[in-house]
C-alpha atoms as a PDB file:
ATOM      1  CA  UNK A   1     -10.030  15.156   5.682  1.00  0.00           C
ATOM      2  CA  UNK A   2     -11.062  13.621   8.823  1.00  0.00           C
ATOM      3  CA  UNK A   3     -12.326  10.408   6.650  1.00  0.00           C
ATOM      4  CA  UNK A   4      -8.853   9.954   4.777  1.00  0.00           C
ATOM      5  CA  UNK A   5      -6.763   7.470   6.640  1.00  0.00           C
ATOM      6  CA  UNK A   6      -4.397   7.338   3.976  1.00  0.00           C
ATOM      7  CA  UNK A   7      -1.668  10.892   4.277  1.00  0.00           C
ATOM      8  CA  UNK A   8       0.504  11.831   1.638  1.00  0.00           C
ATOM      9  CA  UNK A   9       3.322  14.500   3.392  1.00  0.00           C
ATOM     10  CA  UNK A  10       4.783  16.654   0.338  1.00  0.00           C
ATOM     11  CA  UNK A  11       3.107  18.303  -2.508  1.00  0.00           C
ATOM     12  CA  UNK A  12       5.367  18.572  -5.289  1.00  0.00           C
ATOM     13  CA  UNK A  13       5.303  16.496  -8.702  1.00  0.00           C
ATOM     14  CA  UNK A  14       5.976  13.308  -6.630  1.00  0.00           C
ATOM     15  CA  UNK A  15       3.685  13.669  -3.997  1.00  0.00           C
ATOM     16  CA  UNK A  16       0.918  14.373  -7.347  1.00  0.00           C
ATOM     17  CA  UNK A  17       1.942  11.581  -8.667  1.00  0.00           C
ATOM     18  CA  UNK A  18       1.394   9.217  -5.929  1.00  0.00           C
ATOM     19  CA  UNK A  19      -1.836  10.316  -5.149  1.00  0.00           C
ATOM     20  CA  UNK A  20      -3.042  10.237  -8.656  1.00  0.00           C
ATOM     21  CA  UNK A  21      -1.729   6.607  -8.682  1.00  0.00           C
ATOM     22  CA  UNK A  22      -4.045   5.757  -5.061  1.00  0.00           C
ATOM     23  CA  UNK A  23      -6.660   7.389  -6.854  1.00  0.00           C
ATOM     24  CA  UNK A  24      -7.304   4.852  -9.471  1.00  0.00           C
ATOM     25  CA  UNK A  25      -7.152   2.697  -6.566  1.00  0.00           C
ATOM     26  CA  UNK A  26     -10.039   3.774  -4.721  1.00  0.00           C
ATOM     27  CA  UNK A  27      -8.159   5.005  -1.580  1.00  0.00           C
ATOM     28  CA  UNK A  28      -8.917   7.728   0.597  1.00  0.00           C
ATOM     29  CA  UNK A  29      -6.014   9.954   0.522  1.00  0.00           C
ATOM     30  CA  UNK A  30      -5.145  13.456   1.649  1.00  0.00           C
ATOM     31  CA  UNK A  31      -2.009  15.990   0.827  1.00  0.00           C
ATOM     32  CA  UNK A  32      -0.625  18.033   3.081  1.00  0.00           C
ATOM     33  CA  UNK A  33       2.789  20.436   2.589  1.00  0.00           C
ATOM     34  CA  UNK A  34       4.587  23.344   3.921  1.00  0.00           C
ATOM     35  CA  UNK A  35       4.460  25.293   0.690  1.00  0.00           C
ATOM     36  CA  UNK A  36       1.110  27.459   0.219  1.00  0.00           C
ATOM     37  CA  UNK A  37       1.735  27.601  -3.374  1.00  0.00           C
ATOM     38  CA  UNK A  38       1.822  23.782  -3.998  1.00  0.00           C
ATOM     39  CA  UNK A  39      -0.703  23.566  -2.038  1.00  0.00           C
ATOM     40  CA  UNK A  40      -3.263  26.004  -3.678  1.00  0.00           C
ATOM     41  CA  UNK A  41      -1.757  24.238  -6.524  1.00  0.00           C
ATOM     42  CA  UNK A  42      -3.038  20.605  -5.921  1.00  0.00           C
ATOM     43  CA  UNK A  43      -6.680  22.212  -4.365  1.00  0.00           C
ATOM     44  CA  UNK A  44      -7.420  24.297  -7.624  1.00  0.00           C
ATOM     45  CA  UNK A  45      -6.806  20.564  -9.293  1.00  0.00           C
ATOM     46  CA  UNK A  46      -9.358  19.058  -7.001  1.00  0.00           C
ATOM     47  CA  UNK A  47      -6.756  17.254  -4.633  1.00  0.00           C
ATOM     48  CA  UNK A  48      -7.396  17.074  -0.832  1.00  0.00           C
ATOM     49  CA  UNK A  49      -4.706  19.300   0.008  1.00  0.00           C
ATOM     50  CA  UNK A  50      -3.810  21.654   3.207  1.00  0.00           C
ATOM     51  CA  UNK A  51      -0.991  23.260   4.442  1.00  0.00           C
ATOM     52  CA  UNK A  52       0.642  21.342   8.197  1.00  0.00           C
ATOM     53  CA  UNK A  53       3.426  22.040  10.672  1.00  0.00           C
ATOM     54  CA  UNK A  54       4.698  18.723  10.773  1.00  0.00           C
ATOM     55  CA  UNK A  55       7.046  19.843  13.792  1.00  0.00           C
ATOM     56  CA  UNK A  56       4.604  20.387  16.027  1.00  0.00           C
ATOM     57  CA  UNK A  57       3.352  16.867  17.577  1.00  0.00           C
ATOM     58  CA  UNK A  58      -0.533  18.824  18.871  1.00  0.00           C
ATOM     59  CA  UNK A  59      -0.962  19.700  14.824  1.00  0.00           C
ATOM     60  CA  UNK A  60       0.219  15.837  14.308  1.00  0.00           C
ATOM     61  CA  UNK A  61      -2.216  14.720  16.266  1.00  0.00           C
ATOM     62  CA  UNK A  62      -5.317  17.359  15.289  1.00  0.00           C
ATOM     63  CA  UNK A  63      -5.214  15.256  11.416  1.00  0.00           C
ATOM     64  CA  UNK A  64      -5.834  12.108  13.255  1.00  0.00           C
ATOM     65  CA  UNK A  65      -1.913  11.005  13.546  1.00  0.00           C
ATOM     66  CA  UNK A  66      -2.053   8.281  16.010  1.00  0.00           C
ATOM     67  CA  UNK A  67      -5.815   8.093  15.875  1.00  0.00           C
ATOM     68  CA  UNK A  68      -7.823   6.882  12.146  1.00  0.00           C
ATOM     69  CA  UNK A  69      -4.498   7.215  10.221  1.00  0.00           C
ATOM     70  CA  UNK A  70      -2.947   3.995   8.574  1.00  0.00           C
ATOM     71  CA  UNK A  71      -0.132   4.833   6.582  1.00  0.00           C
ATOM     72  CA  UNK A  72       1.109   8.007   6.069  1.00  0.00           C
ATOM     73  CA  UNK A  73       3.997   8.608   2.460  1.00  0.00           C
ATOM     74  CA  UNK A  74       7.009  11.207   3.520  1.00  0.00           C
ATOM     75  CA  UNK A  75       7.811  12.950   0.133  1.00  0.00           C
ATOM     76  CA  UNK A  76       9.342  15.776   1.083  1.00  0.00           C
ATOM     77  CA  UNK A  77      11.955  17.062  -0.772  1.00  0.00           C
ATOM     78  CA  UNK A  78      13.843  17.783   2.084  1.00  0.00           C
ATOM     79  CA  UNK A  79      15.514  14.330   3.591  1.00  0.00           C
ATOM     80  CA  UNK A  80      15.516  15.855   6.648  1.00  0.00           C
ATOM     81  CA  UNK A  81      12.221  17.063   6.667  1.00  0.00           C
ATOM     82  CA  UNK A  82      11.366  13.037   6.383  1.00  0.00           C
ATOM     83  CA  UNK A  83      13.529  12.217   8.817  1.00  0.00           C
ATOM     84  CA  UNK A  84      11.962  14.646  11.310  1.00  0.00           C
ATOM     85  CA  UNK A  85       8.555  13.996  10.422  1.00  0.00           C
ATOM     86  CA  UNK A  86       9.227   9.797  10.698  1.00  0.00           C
ATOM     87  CA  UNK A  87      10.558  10.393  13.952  1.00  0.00           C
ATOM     88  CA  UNK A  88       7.836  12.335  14.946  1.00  0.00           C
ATOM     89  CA  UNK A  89       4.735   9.959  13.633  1.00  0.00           C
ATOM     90  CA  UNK A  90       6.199   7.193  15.406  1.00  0.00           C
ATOM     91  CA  UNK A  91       6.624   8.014  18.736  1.00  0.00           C
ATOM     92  CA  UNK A  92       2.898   9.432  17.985  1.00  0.00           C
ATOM     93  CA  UNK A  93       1.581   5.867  16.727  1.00  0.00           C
ATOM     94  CA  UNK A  94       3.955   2.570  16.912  1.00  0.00           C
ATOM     95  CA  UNK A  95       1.656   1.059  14.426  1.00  0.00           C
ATOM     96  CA  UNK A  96       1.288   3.750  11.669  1.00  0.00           C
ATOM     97  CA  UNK A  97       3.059   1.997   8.118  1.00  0.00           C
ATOM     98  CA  UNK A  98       5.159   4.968   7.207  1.00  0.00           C
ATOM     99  CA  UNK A  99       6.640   4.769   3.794  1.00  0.00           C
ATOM    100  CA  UNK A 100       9.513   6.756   2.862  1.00  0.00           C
ATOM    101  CA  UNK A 101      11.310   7.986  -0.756  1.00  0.00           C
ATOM    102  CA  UNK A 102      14.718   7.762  -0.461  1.00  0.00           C
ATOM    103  CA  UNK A 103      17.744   9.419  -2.526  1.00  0.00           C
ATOM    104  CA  UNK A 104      20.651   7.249  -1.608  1.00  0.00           C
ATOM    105  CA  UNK A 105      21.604   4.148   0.115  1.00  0.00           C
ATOM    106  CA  UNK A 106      22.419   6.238   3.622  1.00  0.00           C
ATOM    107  CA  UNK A 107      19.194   8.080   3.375  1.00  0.00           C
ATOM    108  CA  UNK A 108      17.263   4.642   3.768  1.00  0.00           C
ATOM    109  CA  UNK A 109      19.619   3.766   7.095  1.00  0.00           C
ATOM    110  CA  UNK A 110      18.540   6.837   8.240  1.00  0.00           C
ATOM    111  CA  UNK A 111      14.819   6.616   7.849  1.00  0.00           C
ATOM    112  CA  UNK A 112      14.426   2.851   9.171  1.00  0.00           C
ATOM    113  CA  UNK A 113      16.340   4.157  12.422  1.00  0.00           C
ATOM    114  CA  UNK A 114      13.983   6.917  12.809  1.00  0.00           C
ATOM    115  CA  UNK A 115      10.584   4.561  12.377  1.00  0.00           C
ATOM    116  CA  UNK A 116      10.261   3.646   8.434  1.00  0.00           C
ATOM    117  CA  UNK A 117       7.999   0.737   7.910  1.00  0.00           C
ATOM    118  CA  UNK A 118       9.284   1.059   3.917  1.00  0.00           C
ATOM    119  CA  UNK A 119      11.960   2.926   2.360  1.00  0.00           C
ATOM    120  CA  UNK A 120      11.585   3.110  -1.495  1.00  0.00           C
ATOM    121  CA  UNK A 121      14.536   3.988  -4.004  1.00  0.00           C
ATOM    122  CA  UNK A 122      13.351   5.271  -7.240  1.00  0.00           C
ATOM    123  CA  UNK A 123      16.754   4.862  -8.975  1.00  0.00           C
ATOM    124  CA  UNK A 124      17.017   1.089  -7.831  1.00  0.00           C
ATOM    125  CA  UNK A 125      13.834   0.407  -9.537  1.00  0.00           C
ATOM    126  CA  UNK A 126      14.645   2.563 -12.626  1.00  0.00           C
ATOM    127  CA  UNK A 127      17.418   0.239 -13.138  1.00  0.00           C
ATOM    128  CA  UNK A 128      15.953  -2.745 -12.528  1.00  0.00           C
ATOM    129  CA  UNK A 129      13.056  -1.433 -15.222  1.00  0.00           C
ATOM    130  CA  UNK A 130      15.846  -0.856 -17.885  1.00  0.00           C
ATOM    131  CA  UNK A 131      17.356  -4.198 -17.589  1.00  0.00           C
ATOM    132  CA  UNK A 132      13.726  -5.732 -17.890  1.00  0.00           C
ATOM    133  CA  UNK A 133      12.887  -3.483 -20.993  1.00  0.00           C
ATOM    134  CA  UNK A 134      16.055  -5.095 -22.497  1.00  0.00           C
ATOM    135  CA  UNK A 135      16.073  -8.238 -21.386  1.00  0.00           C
ATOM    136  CA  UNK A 136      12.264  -8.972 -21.550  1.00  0.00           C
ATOM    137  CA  UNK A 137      10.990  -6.041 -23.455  1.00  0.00           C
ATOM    138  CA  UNK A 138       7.507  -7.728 -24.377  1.00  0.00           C
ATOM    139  CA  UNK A 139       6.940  -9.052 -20.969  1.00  0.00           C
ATOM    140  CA  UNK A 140       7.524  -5.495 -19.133  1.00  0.00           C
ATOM    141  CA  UNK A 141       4.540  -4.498 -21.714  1.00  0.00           C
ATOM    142  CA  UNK A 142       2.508  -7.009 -20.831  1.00  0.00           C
ATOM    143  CA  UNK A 143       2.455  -6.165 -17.695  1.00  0.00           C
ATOM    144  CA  UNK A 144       2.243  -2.403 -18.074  1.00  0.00           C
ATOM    145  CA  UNK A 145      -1.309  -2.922 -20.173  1.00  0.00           C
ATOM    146  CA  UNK A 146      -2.466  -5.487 -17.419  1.00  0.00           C
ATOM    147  CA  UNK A 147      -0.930  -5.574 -13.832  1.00  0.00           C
ATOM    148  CA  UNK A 148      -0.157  -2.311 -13.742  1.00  0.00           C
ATOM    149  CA  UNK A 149      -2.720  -1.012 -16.491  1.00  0.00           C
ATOM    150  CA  UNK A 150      -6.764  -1.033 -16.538  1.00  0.00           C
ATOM    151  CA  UNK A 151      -7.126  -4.657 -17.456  1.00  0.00           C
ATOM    152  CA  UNK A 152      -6.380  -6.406 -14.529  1.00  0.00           C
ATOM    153  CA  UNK A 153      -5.023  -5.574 -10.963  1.00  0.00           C
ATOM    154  CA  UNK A 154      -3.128  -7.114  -8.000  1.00  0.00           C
ATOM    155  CA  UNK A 155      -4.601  -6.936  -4.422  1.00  0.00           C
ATOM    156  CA  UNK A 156      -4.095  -7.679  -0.949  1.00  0.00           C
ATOM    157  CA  UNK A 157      -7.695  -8.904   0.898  1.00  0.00           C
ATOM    158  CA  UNK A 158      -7.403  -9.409   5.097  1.00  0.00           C
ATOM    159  CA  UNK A 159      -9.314 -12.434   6.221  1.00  0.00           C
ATOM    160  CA  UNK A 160     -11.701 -11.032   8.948  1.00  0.00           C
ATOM    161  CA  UNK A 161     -12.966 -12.339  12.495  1.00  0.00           C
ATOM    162  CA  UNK A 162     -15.084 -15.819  12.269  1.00  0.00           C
ATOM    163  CA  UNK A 163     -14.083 -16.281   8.723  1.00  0.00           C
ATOM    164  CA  UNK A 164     -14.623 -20.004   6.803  1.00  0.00           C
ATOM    165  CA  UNK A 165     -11.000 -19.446   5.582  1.00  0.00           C
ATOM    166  CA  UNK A 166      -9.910 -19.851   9.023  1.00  0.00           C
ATOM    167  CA  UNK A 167      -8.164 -22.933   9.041  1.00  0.00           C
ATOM    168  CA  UNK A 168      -8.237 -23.575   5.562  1.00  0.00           C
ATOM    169  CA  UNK A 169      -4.813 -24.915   3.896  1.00  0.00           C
ATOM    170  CA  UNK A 170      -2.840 -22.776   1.286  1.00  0.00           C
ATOM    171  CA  UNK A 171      -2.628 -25.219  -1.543  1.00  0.00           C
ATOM    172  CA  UNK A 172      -5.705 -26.746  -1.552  1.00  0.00           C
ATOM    173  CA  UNK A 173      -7.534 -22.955  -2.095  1.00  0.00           C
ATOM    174  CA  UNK A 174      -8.125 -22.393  -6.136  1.00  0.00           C
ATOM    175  CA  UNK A 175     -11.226 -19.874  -5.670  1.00  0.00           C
ATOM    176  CA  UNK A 176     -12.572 -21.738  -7.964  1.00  0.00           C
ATOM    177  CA  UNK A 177     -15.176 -19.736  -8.484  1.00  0.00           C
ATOM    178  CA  UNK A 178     -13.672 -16.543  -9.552  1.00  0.00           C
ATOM    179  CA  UNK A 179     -11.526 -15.245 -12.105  1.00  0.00           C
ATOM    180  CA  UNK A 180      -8.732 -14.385  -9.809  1.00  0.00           C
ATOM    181  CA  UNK A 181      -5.178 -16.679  -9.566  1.00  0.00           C
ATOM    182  CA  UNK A 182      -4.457 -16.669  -5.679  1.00  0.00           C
ATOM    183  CA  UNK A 183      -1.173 -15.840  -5.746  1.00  0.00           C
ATOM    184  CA  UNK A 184      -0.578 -16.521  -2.007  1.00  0.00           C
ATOM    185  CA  UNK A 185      -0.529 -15.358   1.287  1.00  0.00           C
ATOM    186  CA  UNK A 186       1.041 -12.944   3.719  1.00  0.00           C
ATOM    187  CA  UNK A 187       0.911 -14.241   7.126  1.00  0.00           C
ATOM    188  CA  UNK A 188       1.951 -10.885   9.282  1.00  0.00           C
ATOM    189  CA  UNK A 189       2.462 -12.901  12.485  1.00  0.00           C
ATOM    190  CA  UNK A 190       5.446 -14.252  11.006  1.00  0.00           C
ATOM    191  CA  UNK A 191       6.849 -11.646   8.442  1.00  0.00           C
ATOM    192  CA  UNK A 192       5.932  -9.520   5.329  1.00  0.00           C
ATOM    193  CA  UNK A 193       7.458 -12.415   3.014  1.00  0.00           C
ATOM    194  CA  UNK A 194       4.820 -13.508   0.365  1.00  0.00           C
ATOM    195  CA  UNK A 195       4.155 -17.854   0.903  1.00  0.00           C
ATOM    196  CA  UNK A 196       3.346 -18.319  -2.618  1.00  0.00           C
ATOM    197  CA  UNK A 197       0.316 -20.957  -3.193  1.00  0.00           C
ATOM    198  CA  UNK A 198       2.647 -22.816  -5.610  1.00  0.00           C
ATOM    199  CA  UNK A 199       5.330 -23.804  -3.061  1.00  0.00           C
ATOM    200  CA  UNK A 200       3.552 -26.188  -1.334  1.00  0.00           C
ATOM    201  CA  UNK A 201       3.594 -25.210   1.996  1.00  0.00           C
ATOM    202  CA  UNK A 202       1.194 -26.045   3.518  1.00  0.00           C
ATOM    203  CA  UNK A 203       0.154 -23.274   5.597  1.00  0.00           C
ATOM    204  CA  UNK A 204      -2.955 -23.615   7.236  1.00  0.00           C
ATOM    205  CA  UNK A 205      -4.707 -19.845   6.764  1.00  0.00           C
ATOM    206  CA  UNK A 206      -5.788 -17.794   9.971  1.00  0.00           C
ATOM    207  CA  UNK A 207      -7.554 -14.725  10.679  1.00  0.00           C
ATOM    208  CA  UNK A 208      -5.558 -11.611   9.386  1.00  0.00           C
ATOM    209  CA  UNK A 209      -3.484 -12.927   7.098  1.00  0.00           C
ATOM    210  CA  UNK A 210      -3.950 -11.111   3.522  1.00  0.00           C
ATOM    211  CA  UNK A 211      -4.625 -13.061   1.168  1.00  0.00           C
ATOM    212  CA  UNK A 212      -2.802 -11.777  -2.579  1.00  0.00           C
ATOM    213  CA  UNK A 213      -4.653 -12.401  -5.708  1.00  0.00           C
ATOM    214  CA  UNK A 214      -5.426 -11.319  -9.172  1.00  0.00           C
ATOM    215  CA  UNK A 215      -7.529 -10.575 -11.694  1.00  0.00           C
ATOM    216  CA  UNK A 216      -9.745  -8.125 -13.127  1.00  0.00           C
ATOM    217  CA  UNK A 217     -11.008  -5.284 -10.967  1.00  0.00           C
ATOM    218  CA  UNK A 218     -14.576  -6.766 -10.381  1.00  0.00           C
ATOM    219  CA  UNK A 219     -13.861 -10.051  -9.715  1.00  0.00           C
ATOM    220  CA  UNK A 220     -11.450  -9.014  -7.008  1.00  0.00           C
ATOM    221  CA  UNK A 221     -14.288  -6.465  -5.216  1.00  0.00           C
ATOM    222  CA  UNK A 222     -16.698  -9.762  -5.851  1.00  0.00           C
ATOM    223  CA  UNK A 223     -14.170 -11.893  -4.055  1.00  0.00           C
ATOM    224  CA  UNK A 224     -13.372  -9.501  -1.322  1.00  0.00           C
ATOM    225  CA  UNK A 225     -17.015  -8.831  -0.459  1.00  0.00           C
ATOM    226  CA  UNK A 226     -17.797 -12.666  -0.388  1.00  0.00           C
ATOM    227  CA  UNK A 227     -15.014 -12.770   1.957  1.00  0.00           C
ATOM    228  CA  UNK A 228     -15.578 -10.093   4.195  1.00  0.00           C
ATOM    229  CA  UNK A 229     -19.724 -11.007   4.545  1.00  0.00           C
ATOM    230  CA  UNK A 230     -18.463 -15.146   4.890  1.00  0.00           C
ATOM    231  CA  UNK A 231     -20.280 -16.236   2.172  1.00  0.00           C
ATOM    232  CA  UNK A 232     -19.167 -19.681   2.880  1.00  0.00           C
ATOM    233  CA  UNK A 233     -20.931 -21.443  -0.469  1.00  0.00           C
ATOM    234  CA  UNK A 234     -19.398 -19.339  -2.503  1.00  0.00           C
ATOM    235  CA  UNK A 235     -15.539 -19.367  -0.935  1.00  0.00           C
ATOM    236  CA  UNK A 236     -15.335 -23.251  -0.201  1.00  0.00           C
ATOM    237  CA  UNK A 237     -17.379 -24.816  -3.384  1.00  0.00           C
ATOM    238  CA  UNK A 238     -15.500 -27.448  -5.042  1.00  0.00           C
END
């Protein structure tokens, strides 16, 4: 476990669920809950799974909370239990991304005073999905057998130290030569919002800002391993 920066808090069928979905993903995720049934559960599937006191700050910390750990998902049934235990990893690591699965409006309040970076609510996106599946009912398919299918996927790709983006402007960056659309860019050092390429903003690119693209699978691990080794020919030809 001590390679998994990636926790999921929570075994039951949604905490499965989400790590089956990161899974297809390539990340490195573990499972950890308070119930040693779930838990034997998800290890006789193969799941990295153990059982944690999440009240206790020294166990916290012995997983690597506040050390190698990025983002940590609270999925406990219990809204308390994710308000305790978002409370908790925060004042252990002020930059941990804690994402949180909320069942009402007042839960969310809640969790983004106790230290959510990202509070989710299932039954707002339900709805929105049943108004698209009437509305647009062969675009939300589309989508399902691409985006969010095997055929092609979305993804966020940091621009590292000393890269030959640096510097570069938005809208004059097609990747060219790829088969990726570069959808746009998140610059972190002034907020989460997405600057879509298309605006025409022109945002000159720096070191750390993610980059959003997509395409199929190998083009995108193509693309980000030009990008992290600065293959400069390949990123900038015309």
């Amino acid at each position: 476990m001590s390679g998994c920066d990636t926790f999921i808090f929570g075994c039951g069928a949604l905490g499965q669920s989400v790590a089956e979905q990161l899974l297809t993903k390539k990340f490195s995720i573990a499972l950890f809950g308070t119930d040693l049934d779930e838990v034997n559960d998800l290890l006789e599937k193969g799941f990295d799974a153990a059982l944690v006191d999440y009240t206790d700050d020294d166990k916290l910390r012995s997983i690597g909370i506040g050390a190698w750990v990025k983002t940590i998902f609270c999925l406990f049934s219990v809204e308390s239990q994710n308000v305790f235990l978002t409370l908790s990893a925060r004042a252990l690591d002020p930059e941990l991304k804690i994402i949180c699965v909320i069942e009402s409006p007042a839960s969310a309040q809640k969790l983004i005073a106790a230290g959510a970076s990202k509070v989710i609510d299932p039954y707002e996106i339900s709805g929105r999905k049943v108004h698209e599946l009437i509305t647009r009912p062969m675009i939300v398919d589309m989508l399902e057998q691409t985006v969010f299918g095997e055929y092609i996927d979305i993804a966020q790709i940091e621009i590292p130290q000393h890269s030959c983006l640096s510097g570069e402007i938005l809208s004059t960056q097609e990747l060219a030569g790829y088969n990726v659309i570069l959808l746009g860019v998140v610059d972190l050092d002034l907020s989460e919002e997405l600057i879509f390429s298309t605006r025409g903003i022109e945002h000159k690119l720096d070191i750390g800002d993610m980059l959003v693209v997509i395409g199929p699978e190998d083009e995108i691990t193509r693309l980000k391993e030009d990008i992290q080794h600065d293959r400069k020919e390949q990123l900038l030809k015309s």
